[in-house]
N, C-alpha and C. Protein backbone atom coordinates (compact mmCIF):
# COMPACT_ATOMS: atom_id res chain seq x y z
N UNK A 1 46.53 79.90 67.26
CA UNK A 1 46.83 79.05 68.41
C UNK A 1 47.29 79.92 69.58
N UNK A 2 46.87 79.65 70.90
CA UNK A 2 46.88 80.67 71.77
C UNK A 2 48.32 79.96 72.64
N UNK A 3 49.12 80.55 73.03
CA UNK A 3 50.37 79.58 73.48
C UNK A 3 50.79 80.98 74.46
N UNK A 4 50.01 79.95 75.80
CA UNK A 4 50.49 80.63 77.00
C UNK A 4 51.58 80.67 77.37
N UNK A 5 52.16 79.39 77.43
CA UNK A 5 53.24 78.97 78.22
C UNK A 5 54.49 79.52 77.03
N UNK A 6 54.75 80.57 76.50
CA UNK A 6 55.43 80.52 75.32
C UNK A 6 56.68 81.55 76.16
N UNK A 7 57.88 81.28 75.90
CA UNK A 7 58.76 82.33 76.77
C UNK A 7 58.99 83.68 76.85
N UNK A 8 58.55 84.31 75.90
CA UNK A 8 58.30 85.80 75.59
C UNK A 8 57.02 86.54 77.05
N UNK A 9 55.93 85.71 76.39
CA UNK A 9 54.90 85.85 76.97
C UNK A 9 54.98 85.70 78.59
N UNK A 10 55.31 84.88 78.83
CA UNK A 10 55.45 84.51 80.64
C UNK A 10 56.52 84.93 81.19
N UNK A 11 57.95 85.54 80.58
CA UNK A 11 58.81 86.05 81.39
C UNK A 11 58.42 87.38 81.56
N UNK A 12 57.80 88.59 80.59
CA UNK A 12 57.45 89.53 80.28
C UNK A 12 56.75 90.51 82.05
N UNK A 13 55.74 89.39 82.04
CA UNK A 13 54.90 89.85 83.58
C UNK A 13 56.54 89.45 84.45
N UNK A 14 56.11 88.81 84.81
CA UNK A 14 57.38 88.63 85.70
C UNK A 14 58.34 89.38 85.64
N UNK A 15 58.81 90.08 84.85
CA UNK A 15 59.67 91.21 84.67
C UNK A 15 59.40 92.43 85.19
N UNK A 16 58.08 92.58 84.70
CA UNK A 16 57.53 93.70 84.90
C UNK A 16 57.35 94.14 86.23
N UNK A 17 56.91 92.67 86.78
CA UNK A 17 56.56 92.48 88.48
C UNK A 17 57.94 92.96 89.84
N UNK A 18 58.94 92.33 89.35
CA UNK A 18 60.11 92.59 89.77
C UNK A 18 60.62 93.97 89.69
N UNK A 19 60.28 95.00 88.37
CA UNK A 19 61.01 95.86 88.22
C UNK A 19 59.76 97.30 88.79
N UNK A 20 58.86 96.84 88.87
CA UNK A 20 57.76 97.72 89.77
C UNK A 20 58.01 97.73 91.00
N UNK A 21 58.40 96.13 91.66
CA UNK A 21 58.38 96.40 93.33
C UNK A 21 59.75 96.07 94.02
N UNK A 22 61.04 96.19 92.90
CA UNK A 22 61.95 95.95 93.09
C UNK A 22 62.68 97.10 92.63
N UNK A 23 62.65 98.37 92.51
CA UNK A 23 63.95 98.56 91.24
C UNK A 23 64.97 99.05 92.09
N UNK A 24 65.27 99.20 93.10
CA UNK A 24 66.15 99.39 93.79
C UNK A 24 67.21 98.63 93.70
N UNK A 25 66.54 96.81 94.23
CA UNK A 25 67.20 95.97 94.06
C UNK A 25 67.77 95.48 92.71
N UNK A 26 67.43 96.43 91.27
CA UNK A 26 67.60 95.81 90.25
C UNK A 26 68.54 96.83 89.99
N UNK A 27 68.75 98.04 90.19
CA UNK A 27 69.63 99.05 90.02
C UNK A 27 70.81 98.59 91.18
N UNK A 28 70.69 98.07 92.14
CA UNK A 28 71.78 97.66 93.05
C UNK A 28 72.59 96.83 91.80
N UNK A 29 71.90 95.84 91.77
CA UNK A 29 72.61 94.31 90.90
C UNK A 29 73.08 95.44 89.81
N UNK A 30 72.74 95.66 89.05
CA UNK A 30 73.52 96.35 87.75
C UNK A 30 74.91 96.68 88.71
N UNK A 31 74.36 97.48 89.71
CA UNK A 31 75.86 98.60 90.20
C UNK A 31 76.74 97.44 90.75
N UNK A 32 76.65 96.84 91.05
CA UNK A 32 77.79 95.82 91.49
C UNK A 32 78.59 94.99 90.68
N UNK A 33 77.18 95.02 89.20
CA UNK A 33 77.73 93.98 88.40
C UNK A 33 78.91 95.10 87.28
N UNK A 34 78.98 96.20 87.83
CA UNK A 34 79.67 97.15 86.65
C UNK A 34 80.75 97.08 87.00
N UNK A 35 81.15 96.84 88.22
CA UNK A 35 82.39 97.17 88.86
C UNK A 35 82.65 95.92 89.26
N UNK A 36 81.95 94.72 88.28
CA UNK A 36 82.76 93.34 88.63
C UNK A 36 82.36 92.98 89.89
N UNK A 37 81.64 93.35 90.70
CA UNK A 37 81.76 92.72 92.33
C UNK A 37 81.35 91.10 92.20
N UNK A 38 81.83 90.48 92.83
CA UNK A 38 81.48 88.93 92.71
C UNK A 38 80.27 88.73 93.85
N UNK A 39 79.21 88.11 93.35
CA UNK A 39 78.16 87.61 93.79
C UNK A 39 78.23 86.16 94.78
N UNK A 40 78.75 86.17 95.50
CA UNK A 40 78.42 84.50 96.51
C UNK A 40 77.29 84.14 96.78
N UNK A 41 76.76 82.84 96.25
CA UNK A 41 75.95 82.05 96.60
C UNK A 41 76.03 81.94 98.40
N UNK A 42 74.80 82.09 99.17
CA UNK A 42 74.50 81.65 100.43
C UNK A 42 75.18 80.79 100.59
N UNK A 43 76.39 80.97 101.95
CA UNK A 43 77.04 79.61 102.05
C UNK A 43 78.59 79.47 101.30
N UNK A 44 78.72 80.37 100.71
CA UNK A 44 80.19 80.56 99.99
C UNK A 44 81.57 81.00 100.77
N UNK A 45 80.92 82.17 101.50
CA UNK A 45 81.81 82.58 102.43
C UNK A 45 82.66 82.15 103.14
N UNK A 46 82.62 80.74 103.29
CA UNK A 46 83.13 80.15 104.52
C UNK A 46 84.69 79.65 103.59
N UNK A 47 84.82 78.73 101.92
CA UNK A 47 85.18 78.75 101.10
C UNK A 47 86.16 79.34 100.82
N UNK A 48 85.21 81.07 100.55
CA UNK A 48 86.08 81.92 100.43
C UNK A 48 87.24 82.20 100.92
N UNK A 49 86.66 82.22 102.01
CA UNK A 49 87.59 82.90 103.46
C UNK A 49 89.14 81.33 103.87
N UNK A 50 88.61 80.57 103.78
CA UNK A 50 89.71 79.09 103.80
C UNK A 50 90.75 79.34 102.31
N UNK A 51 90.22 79.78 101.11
CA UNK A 51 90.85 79.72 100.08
C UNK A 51 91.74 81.09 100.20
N UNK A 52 91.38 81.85 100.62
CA UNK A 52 92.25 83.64 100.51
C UNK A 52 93.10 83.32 101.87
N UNK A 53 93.21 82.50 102.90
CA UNK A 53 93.69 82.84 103.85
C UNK A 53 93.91 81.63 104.52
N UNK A 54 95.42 81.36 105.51
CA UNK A 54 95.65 80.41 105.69
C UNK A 54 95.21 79.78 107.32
N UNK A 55 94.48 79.25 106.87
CA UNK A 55 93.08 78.51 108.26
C UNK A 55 93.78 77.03 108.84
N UNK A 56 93.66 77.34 110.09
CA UNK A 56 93.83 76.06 111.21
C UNK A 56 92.22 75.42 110.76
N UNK A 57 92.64 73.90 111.30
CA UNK A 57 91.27 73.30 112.15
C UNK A 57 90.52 74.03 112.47
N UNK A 58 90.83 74.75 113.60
CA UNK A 58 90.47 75.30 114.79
C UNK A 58 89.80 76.52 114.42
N UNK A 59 90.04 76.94 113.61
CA UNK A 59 89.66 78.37 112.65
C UNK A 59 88.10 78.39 112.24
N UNK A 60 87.08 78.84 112.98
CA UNK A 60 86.04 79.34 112.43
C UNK A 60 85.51 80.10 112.12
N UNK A 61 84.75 80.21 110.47
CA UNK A 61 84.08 81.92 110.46
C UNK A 61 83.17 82.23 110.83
N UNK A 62 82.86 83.04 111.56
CA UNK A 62 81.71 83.45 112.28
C UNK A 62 80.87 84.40 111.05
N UNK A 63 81.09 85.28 110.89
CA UNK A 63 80.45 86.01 110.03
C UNK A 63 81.24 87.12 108.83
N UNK A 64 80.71 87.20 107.71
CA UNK A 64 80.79 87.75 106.61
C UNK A 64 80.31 88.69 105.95
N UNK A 65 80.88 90.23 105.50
CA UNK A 65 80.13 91.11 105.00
C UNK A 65 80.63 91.90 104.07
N UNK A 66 80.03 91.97 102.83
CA UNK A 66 80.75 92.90 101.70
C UNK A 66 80.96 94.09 102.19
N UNK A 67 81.74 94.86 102.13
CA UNK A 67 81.89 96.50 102.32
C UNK A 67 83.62 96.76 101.61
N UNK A 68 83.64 97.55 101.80
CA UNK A 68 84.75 98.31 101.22
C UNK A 68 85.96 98.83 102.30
N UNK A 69 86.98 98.78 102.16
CA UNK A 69 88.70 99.14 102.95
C UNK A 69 88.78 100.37 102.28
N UNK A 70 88.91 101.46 103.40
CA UNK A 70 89.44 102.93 102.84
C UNK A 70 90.88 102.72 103.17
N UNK A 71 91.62 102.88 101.68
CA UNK A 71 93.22 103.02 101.69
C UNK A 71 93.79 104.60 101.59
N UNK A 72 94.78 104.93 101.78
CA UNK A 72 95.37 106.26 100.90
C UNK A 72 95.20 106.27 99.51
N UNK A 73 94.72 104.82 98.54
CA UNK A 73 94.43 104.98 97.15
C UNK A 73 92.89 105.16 97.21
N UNK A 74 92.49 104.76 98.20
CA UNK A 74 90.70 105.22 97.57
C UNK A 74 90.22 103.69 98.19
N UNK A 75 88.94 103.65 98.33
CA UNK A 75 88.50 102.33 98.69
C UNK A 75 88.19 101.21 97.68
N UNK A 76 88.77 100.09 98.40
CA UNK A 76 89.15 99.19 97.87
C UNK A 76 87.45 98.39 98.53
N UNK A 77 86.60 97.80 97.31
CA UNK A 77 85.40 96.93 97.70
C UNK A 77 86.08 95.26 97.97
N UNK A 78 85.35 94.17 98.60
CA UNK A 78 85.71 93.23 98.70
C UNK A 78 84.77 92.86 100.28
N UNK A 79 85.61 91.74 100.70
CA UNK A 79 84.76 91.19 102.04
C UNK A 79 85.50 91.08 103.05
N UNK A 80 84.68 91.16 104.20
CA UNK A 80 85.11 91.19 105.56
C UNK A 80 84.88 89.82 106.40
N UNK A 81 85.83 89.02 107.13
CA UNK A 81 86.14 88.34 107.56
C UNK A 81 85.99 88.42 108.95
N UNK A 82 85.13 87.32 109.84
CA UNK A 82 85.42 87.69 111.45
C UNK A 82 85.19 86.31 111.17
N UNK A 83 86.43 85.83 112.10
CA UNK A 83 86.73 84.21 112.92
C UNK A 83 86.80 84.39 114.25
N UNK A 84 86.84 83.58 114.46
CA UNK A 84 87.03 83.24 116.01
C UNK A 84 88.86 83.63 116.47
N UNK A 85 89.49 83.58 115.63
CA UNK A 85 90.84 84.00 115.32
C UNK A 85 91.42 85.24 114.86
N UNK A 86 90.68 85.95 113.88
CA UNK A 86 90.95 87.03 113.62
C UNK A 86 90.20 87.26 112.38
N UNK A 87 89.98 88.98 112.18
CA UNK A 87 89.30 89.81 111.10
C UNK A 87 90.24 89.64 110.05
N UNK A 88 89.38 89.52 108.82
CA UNK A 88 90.53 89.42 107.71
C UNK A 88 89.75 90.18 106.14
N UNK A 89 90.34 90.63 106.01
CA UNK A 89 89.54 91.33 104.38
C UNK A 89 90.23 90.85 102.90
N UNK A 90 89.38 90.90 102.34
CA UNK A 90 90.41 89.84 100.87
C UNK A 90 89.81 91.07 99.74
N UNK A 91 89.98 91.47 99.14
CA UNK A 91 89.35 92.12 97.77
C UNK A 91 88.45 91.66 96.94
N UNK A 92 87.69 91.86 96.30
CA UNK A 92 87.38 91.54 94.87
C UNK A 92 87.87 91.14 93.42
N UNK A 93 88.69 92.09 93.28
CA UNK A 93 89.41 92.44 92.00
C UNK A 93 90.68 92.45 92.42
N UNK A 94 91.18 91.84 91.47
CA UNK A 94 92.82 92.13 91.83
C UNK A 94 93.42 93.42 91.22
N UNK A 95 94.15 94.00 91.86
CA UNK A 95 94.66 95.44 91.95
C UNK A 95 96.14 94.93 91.08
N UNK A 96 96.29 95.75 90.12
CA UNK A 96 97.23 96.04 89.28
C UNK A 96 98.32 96.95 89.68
N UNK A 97 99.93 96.86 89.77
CA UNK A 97 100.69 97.49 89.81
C UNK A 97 102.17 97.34 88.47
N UNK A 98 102.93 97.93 88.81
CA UNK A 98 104.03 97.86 88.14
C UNK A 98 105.26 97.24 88.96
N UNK A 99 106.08 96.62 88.26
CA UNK A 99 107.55 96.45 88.62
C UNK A 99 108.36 97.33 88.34
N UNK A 100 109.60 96.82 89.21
CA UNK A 100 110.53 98.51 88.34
C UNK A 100 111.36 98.08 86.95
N UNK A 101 110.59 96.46 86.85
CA UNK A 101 111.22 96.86 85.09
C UNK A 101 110.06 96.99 84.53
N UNK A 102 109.00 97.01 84.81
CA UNK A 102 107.71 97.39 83.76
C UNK A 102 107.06 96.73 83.57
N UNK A 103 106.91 95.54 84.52
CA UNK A 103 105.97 94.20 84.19
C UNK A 103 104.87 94.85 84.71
N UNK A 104 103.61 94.27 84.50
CA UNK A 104 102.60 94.79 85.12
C UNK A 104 102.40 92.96 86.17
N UNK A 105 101.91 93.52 87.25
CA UNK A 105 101.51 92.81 88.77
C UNK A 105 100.73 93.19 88.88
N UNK A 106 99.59 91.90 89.27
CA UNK A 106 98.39 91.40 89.18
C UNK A 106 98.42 91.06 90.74
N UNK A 107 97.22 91.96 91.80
CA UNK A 107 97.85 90.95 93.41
C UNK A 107 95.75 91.57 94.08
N UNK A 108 95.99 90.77 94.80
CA UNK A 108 94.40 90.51 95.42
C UNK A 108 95.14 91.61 96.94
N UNK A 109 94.23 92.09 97.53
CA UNK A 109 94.36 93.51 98.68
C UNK A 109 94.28 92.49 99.37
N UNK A 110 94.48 91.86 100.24
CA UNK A 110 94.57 91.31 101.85
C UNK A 110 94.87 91.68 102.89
N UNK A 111 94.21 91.94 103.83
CA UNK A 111 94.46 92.14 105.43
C UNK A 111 94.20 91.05 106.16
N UNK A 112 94.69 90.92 106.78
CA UNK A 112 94.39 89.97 108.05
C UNK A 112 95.32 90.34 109.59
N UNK A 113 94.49 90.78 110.74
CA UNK A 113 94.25 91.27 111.81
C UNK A 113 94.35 89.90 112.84
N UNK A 114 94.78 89.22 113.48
CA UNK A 114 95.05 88.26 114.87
C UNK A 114 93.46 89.05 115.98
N UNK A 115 93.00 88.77 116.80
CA UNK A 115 92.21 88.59 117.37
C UNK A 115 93.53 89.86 118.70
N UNK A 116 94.08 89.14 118.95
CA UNK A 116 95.28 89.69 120.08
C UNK A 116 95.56 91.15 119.81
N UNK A 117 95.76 91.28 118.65
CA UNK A 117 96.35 92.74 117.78
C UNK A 117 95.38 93.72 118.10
N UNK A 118 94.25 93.55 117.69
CA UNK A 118 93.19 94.36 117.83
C UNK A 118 92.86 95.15 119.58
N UNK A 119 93.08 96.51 119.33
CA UNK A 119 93.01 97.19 120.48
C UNK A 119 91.62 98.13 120.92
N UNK A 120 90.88 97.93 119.74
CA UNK A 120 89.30 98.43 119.93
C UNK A 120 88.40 98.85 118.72
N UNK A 121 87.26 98.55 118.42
CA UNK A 121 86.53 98.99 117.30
C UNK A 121 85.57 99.87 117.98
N UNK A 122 86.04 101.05 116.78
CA UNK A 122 85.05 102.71 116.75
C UNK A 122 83.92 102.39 115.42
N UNK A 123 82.63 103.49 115.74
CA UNK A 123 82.27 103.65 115.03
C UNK A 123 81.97 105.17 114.43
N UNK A 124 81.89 105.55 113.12
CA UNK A 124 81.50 106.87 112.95
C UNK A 124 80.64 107.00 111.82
N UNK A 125 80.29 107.97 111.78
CA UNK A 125 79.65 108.47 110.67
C UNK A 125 79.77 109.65 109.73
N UNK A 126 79.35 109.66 108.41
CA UNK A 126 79.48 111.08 107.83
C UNK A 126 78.18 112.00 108.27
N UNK A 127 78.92 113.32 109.11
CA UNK A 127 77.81 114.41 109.64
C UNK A 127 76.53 114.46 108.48
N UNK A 128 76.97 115.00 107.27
CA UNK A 128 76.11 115.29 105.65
C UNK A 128 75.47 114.45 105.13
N UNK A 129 76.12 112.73 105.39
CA UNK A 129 75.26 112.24 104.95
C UNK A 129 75.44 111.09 105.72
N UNK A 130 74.47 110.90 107.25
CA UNK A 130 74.15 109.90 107.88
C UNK A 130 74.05 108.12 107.31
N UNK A 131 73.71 107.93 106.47
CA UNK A 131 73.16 106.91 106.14
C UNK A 131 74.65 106.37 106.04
N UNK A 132 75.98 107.31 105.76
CA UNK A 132 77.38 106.63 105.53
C UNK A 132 78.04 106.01 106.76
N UNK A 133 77.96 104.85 107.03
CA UNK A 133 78.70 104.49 108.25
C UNK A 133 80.06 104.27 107.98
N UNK A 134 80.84 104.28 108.97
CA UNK A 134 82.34 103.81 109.34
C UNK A 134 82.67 103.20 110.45
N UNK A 135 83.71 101.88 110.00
CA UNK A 135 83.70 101.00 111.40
C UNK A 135 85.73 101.17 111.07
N UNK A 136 85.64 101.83 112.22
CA UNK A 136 87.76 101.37 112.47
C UNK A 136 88.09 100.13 113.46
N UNK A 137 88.87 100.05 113.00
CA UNK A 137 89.44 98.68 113.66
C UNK A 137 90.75 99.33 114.31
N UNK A 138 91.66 99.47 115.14
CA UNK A 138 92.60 99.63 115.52
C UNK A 138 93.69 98.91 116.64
N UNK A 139 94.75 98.76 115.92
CA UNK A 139 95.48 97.49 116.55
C UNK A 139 96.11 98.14 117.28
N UNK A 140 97.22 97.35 118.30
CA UNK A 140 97.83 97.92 119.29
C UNK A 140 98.88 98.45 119.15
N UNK A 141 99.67 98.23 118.23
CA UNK A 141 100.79 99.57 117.09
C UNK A 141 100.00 100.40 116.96
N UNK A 142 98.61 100.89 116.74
CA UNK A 142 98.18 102.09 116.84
C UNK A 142 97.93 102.19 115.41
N UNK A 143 97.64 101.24 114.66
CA UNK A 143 97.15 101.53 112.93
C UNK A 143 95.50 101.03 113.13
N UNK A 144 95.38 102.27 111.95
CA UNK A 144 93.79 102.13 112.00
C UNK A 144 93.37 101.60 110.70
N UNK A 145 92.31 100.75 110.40
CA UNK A 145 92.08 100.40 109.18
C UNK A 145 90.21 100.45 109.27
N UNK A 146 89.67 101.29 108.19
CA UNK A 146 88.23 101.83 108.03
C UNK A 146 87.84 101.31 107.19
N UNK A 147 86.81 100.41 107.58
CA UNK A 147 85.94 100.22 106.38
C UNK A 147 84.27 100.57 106.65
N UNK A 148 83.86 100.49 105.48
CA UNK A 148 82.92 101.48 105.08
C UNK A 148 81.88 100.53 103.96
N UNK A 149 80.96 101.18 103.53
CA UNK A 149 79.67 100.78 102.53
C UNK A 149 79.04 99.13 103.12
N UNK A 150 79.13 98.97 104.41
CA UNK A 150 78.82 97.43 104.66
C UNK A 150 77.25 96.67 104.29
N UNK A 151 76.82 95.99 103.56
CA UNK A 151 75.55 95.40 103.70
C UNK A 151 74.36 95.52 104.68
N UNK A 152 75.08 95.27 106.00
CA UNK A 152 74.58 94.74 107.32
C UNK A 152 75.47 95.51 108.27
N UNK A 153 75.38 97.06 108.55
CA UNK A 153 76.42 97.57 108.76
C UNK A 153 75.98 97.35 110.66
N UNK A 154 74.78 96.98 111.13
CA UNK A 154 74.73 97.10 112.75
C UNK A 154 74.84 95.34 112.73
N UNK A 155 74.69 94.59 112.15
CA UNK A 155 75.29 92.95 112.57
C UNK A 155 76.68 93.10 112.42
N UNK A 156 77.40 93.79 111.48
CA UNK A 156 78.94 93.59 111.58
C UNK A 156 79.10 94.08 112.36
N UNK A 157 79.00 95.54 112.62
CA UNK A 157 79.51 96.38 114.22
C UNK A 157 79.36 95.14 115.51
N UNK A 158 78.37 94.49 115.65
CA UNK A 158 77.89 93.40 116.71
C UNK A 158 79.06 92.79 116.66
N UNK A 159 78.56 92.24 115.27
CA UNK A 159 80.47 90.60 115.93
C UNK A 159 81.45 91.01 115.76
N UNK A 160 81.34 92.32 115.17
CA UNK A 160 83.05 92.72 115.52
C UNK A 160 83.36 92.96 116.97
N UNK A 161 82.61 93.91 117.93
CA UNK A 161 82.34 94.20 119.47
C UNK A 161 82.19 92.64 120.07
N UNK A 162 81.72 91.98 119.59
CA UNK A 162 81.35 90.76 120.67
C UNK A 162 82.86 89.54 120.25
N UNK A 163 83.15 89.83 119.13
CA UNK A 163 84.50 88.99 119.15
C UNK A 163 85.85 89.53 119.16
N UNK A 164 85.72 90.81 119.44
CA UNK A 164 87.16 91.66 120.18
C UNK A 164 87.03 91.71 121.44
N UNK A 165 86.03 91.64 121.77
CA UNK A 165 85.49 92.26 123.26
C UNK A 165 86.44 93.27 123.92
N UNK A 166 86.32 94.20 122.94
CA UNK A 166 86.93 95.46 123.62
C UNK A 166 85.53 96.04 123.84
N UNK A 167 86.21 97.50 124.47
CA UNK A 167 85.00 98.75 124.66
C UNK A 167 84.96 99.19 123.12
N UNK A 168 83.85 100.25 122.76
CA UNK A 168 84.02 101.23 121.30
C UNK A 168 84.97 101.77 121.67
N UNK A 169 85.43 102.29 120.48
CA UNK A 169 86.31 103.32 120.43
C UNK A 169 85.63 104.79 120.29
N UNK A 170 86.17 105.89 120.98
CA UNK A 170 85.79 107.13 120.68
C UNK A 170 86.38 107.71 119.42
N UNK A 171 85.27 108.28 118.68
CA UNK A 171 86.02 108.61 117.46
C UNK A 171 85.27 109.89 116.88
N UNK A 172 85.79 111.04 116.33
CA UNK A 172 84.92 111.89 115.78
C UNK A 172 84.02 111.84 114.51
């Protein structure tokens, strides 16, 4: 009996098809999925961003982009936040610490930036290896916060510039 429609048989091509004109995209998904990164459905973001952070009415997100926060511990992956109100970054994974009696603390990385605060976004790059972008944000205390590995790294640079409406920043 010849049994086309049988599930072995028909997922097989299709596999094959994907991993010939895809494997980039199939080696991406593994790498994200190793390090836990959470996957949002189209349309999640908005969710997200209301649930990690405390939103007016008035509060809209304009746009959303995975990339990574360079700390003094190393970069922290997670998502980037632009409202009409202010940039805000939430983590992925919650970051583990200690108490000073030895409990272990469980806490999600959060930033969140006011629209007002913000005194100009730079961009840079690594000389060696171009393809690495960097976007700083810098507030008017004069703290800089870099993030890095973005999805969509020339649409974020955009609404970040078009909803600070500062100049770039010069940066080496």
């Amino acid at each position: 009996m010849d049994n086309r429609f049988s599930s072995s048989l028909m997922g097989a091509p299709i596999k094959e098809k994907i991993v010939l004109q895809y494997p980039k995209l199939i080696e991406t998904v593994k790498h994200k999925l190793s390090y836990c990164a959470k996957i949002l459905p189209l349309g999640r973001e908005g969710r997200t961003f209301d649930k990690n952070f405390s939103t007016r009415d008035c509060e809209k997100l304009l746009h959303a982009s995975r990339c990574s926060i360079y700390t003094t511990a190393g970069a922290i992956t997670g998502i980037l936040f632009i409202s009409n109100e202010r940039v805000g970054f939430c983590s992925d994974r919650s970051l583990k610490t200690y108490s000073a009696a030895g409990e272990v603390l469980k806490f999600q990385y959060k930033v969140s930036i006011p629209l007002g605060k913000i005194k100009g976004v730079g961009e840079s790059m690594n000389i060696k290896r171009p393809s690495n972008k960097y976007v700083e944000l810098r507030t008017v205390d004069d703290f800089s916060f870099w993030f890095l590995g973005f999805s969509n790294y020339k649409k974020t640079l955009r609404s970040l510039l078009q909803i600070t409406n500062h100049p770039r920043l010069l940066t080496q």
